[in-house]
Protein backbone atom coordinates (compact mmCIF):
# COMPACT_ATOMS: atom_id res chain seq x y z
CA UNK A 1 0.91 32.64 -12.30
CA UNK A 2 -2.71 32.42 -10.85
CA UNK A 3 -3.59 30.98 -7.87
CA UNK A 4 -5.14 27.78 -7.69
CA UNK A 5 -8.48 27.33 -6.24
CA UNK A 6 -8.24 24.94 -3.85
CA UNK A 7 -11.68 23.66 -2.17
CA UNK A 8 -12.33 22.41 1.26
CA UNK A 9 -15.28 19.33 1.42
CA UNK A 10 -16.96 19.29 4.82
CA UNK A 11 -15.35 22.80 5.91
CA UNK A 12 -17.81 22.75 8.86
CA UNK A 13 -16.89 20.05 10.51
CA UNK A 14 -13.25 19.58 12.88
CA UNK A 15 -10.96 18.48 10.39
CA UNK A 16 -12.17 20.67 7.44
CA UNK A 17 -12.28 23.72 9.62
CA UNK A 18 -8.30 23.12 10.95
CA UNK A 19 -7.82 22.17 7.09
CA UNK A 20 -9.22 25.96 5.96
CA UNK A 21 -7.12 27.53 8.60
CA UNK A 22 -3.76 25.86 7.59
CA UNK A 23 -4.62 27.07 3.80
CA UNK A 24 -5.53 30.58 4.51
CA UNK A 25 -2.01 30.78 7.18
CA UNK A 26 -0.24 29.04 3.77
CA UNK A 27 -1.76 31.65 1.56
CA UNK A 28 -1.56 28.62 -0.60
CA UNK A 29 -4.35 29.95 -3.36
CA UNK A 30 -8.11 31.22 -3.64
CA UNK A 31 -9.75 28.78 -0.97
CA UNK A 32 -13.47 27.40 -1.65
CA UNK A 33 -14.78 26.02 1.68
CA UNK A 34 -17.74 23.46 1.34
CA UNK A 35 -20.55 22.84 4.00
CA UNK A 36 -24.45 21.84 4.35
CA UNK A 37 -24.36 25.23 6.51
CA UNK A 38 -22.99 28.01 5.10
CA UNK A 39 -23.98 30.48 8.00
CA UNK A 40 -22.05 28.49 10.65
CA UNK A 41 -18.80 29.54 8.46
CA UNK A 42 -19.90 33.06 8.17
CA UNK A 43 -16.41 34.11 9.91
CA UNK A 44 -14.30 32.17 7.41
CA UNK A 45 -16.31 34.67 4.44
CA UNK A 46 -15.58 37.53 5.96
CA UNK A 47 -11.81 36.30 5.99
CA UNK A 48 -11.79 35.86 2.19
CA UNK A 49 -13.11 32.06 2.06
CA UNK A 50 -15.95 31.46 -0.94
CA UNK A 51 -17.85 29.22 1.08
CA UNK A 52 -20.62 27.83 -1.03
CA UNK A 53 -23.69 25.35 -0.11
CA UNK A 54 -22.69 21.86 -0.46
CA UNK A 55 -24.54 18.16 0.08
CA UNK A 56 -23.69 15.03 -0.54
CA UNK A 57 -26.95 13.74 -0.76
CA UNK A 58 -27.65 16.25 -3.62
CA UNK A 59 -25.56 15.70 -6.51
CA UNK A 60 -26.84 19.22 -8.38
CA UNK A 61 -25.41 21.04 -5.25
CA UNK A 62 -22.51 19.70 -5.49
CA UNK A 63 -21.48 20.37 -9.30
CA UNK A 64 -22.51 24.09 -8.46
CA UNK A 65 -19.88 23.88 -5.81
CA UNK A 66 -17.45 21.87 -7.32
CA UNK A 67 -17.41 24.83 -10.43
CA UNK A 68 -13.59 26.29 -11.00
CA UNK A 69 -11.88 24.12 -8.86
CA UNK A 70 -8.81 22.98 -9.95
CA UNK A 71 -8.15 20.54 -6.28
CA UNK A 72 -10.22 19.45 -4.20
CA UNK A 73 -10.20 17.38 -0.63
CA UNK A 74 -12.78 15.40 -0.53
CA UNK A 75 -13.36 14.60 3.54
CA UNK A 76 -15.37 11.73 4.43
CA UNK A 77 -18.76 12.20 4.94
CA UNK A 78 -20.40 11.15 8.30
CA UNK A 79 -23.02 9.06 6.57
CA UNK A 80 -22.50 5.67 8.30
CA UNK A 81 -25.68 5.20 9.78
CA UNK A 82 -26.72 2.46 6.94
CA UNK A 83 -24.67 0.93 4.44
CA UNK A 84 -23.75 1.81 0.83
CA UNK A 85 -24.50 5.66 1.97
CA UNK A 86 -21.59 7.27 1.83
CA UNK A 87 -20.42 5.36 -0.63
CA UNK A 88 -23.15 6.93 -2.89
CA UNK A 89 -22.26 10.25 -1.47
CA UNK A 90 -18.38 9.77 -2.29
CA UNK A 91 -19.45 8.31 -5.79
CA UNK A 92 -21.22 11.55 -6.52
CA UNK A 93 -18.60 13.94 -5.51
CA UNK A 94 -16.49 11.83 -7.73
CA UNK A 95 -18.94 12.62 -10.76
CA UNK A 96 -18.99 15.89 -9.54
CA UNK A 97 -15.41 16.25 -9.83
CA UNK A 98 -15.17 15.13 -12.99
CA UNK A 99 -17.98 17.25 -14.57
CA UNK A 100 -16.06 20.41 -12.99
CA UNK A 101 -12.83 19.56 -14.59
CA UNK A 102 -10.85 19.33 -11.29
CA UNK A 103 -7.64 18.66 -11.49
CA UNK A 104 -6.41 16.82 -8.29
CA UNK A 105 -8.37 14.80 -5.82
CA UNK A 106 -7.41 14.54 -2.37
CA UNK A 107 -9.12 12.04 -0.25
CA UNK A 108 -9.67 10.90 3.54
CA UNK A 109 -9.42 7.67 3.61
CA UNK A 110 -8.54 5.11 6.53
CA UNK A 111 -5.56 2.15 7.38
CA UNK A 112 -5.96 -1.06 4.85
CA UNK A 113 -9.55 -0.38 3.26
CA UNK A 114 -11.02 -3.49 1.56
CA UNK A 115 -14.26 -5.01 1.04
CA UNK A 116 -16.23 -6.46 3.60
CA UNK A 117 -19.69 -8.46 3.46
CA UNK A 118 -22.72 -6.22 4.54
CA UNK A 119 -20.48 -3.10 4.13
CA UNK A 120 -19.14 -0.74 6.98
CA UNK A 121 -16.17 1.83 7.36
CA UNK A 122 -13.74 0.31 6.29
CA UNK A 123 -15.59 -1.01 3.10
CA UNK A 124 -16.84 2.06 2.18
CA UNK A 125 -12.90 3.58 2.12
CA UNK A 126 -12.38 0.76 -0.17
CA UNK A 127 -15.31 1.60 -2.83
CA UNK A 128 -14.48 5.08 -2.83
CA UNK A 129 -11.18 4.59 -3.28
CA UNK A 130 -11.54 2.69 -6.32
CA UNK A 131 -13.73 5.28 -7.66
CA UNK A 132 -11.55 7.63 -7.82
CA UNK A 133 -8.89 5.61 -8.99
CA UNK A 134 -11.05 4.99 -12.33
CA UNK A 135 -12.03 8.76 -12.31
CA UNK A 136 -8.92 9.41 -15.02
CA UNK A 137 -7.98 12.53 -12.26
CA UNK A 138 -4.82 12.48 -10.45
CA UNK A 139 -5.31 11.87 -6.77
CA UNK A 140 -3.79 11.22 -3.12
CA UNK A 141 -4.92 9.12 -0.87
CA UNK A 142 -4.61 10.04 2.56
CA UNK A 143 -4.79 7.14 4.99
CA UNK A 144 -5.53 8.33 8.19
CA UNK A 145 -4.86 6.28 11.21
CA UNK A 146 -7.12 6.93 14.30
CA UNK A 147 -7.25 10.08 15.80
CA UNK A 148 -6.35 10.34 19.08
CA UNK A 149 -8.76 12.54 20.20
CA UNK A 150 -11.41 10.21 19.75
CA UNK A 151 -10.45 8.69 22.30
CA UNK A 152 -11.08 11.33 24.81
CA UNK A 153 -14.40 10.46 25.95
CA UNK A 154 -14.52 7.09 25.94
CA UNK A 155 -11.48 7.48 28.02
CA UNK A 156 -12.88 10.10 30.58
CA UNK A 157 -15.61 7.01 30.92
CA UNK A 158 -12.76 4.64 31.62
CA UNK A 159 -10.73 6.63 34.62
CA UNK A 160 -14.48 6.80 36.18
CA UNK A 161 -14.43 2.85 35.97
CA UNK A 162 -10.72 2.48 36.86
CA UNK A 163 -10.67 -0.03 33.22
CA UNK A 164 -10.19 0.67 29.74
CA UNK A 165 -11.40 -2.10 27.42
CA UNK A 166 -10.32 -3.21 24.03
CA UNK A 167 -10.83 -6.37 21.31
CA UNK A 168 -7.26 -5.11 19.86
CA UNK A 169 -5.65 -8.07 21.65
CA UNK A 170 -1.62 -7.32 21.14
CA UNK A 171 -2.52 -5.59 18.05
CA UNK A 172 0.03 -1.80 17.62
CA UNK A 173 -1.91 1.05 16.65
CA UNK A 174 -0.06 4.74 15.60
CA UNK A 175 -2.27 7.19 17.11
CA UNK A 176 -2.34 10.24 14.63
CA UNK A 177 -3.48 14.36 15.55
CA UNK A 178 -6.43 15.78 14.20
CA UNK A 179 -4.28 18.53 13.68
CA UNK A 180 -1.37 16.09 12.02
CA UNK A 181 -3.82 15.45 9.80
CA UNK A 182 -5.16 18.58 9.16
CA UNK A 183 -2.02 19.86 8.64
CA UNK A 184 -0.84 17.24 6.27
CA UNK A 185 -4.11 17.70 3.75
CA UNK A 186 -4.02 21.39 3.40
CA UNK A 187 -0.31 20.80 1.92
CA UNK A 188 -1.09 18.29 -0.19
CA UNK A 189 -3.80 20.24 -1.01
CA UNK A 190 -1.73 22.69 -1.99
CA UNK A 191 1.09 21.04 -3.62
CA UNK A 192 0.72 17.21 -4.73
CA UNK A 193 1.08 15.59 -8.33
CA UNK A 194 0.34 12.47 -10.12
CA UNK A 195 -1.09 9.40 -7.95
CA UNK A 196 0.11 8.42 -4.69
CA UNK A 197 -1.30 6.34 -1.61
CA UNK A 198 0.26 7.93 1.94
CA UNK A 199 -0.02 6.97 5.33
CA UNK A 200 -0.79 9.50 8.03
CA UNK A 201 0.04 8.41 11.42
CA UNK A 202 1.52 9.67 14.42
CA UNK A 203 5.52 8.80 15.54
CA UNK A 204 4.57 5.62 17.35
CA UNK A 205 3.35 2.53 18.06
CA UNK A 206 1.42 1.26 21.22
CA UNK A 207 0.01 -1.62 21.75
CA UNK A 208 -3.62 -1.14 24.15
CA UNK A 209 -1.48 -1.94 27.24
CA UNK A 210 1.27 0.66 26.63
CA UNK A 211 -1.78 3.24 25.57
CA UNK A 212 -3.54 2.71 28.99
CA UNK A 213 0.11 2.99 30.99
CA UNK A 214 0.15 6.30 29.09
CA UNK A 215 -3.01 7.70 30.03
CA UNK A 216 -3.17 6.62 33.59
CA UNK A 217 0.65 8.75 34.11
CA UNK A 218 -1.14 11.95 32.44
CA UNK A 219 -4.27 11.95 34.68
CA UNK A 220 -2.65 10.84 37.67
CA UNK A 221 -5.33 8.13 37.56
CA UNK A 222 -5.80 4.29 38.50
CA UNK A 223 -6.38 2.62 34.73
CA UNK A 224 -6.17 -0.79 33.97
CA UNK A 225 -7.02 -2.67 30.81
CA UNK A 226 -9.33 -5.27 30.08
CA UNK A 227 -9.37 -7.61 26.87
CA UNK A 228 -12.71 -8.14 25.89
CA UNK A 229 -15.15 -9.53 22.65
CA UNK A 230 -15.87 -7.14 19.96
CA UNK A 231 -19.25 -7.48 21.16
CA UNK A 232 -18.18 -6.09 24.91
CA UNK A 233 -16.03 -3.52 23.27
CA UNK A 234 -19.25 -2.17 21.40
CA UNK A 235 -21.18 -2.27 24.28
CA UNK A 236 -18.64 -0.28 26.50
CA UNK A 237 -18.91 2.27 23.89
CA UNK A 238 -22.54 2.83 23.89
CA UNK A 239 -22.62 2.83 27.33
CA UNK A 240 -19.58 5.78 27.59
CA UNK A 241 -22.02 7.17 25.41
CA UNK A 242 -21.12 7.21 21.93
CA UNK A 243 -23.54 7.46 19.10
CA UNK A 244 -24.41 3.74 17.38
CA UNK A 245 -22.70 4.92 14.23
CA UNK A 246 -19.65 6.06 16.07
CA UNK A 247 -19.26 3.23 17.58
CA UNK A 248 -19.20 0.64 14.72
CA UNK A 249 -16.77 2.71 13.09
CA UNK A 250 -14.38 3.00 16.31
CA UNK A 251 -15.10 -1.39 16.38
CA UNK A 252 -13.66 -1.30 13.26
CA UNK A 253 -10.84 -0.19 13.88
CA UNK A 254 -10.14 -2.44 16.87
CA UNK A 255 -10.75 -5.09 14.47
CA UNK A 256 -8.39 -3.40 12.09
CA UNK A 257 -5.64 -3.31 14.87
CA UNK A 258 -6.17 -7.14 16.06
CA UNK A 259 -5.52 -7.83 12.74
CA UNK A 260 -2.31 -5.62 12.29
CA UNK A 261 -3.26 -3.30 10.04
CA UNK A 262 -2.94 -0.31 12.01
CA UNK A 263 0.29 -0.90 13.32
CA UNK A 264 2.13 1.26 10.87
CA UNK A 265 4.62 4.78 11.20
CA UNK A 266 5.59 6.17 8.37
CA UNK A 267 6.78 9.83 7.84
CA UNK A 268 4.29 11.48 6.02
CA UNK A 269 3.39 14.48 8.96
CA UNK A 270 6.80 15.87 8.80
CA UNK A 271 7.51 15.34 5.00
CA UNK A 272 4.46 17.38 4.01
CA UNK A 273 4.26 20.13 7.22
CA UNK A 274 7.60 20.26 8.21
CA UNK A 275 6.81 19.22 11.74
CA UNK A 276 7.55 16.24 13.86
CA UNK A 277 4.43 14.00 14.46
CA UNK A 278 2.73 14.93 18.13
CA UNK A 279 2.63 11.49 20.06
CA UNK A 280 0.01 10.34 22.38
CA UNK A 281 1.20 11.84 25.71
CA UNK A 282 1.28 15.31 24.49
CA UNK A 283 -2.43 15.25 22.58
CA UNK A 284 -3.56 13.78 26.47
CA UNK A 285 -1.62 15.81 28.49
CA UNK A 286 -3.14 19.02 26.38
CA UNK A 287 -6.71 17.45 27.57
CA UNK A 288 -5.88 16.12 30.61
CA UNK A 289 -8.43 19.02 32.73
CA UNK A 290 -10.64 18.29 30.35
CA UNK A 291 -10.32 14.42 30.83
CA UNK A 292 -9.91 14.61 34.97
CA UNK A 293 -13.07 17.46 34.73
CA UNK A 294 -15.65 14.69 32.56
């Protein structure tokens, strides 16, 4: 039988890029990689990848891209600056998908997406969700809890201050890997049928307390933590110096976790790659120069 082609949205970025390199170590079909800069994936060509020009914000560029594939991930885009943006962008690469006949979509999506007044992260999940469950293509949903190494320099900030805030209150949260997550997509990439909603987390659950205990044992580090208002929290983060955008999306999820959506495990990591979920302590202790250095 032929290979599939399999195609990678937002192949530049850190999760598309891990997501290209489990598919070509799978040898899982002919892989399409998908960027706004083809030139800064010049190294994946020369390895085989078709890597082909790609915007969200330009629908024609995407139906060129979208051409012969049969699956597709479609990664969120970064587009969160004002709202209804990416929720254009996704809505297009929906169309897009269509028009090229692809078969399956994967897509990126996030803990408990619904709709929210004024629109943000979470809302935008929820839109382009339900576009692509009236696209009439067969999809997976990949809900993605919060990476843990997003944490890392708001964190770095923190052992400077001696605290860590959050607005999580005694909200759990399941920290997940980049590279879980990575891993995870490029299978079902590869390999899922029909329509299915999964959960992506790591193997635990931590409430903010239990996080900071964590991260003050790695770095060897005095770290206490603070309960603050979402307003604080937002604050903290633009001063550790996060981007605006950034930000609002990482307040969302505290809200998200206050409100016990985020306190989920579920066994998705090792049923698709094979491999146990990496917990907290070892994503930290992997960054811990790099934590005790900023």
């Amino acid at each position: 039988m032929a290979e599939p082609t399999l195609l990678v949205t937002g192949a530049g970025g850190r999760l598309g890029r891990q997501v290209v390199e489990n598919l070509l170590e799978m040898r899982a079909g002919r892989v399409v990689a998908a960027t706004r800069n083809p030139l800064r994936l010049a190294d994946l060509a020369a390895r085989g990848v078709d890597v082909r020009y790609a915007d969200f914000d330009h629908p024609a560029s995407l139906r060129s891209a979208f051409a012969g594939a049969e699956r597709l991930l479609m990664i969120s885009t970064d587009q969160v600056d004002r709202p209804g943006a990416r929720i254009s962008q996704h809505r297009a690469a929906v169309a897009a998908a269509q028009a090229a006949g692809v078969g399956h979509i994967v897509y990126t999506s996030a803990p408990a997406p619904q709709p929210l007044a004024g629109g943000a992260l979470i809302d935008d999940h929820f839109w382009t969700e339900v576009a692509i469950f009236q696209s009439g293509l067969d999809w997976t949903i990949l809900r993605n809890t919060l990476y843990t190494e997003t944490v890392l320099e708001t964190l770095a900030y923190s052992l400077a201050t001696g605290e860590m805030p959050s607005a999580a209150g005694r909200g759990t949260r399941s920290w997940v890997s980049r590279a879980d997550c990575a891993g995870t997509a490029a299978a079902v990439l590869a390999g899922a049928t029909g329509r299915q909603i999964l959960d992506v987390t790591g193997p635990e659950t931590l409430t903010f307390a239990e996080f900071v205990a964590i991260a003050a044992q790695v770095t060897g580090r005095s770290l206490r933590p603070v309960a603050v208002s979402v307003n604080d929290f937002r604050r903290h983060l633009l001063a550790a110096g996060l981007p605006p955008m950034v930000a609002d999306a990482l307040v969302d999820y505290e809200v998200a976790t206050a409100r016990g959506y985020t306190g989920v495990v579920a066994p998705t990591v090792k049923a698709w790659t094979g491999r146990t979920a990496t917990d907290v302590r070892s994503v930290l202790t992997a960054h811990r120069d790099l934590l005790l250095a900023a």
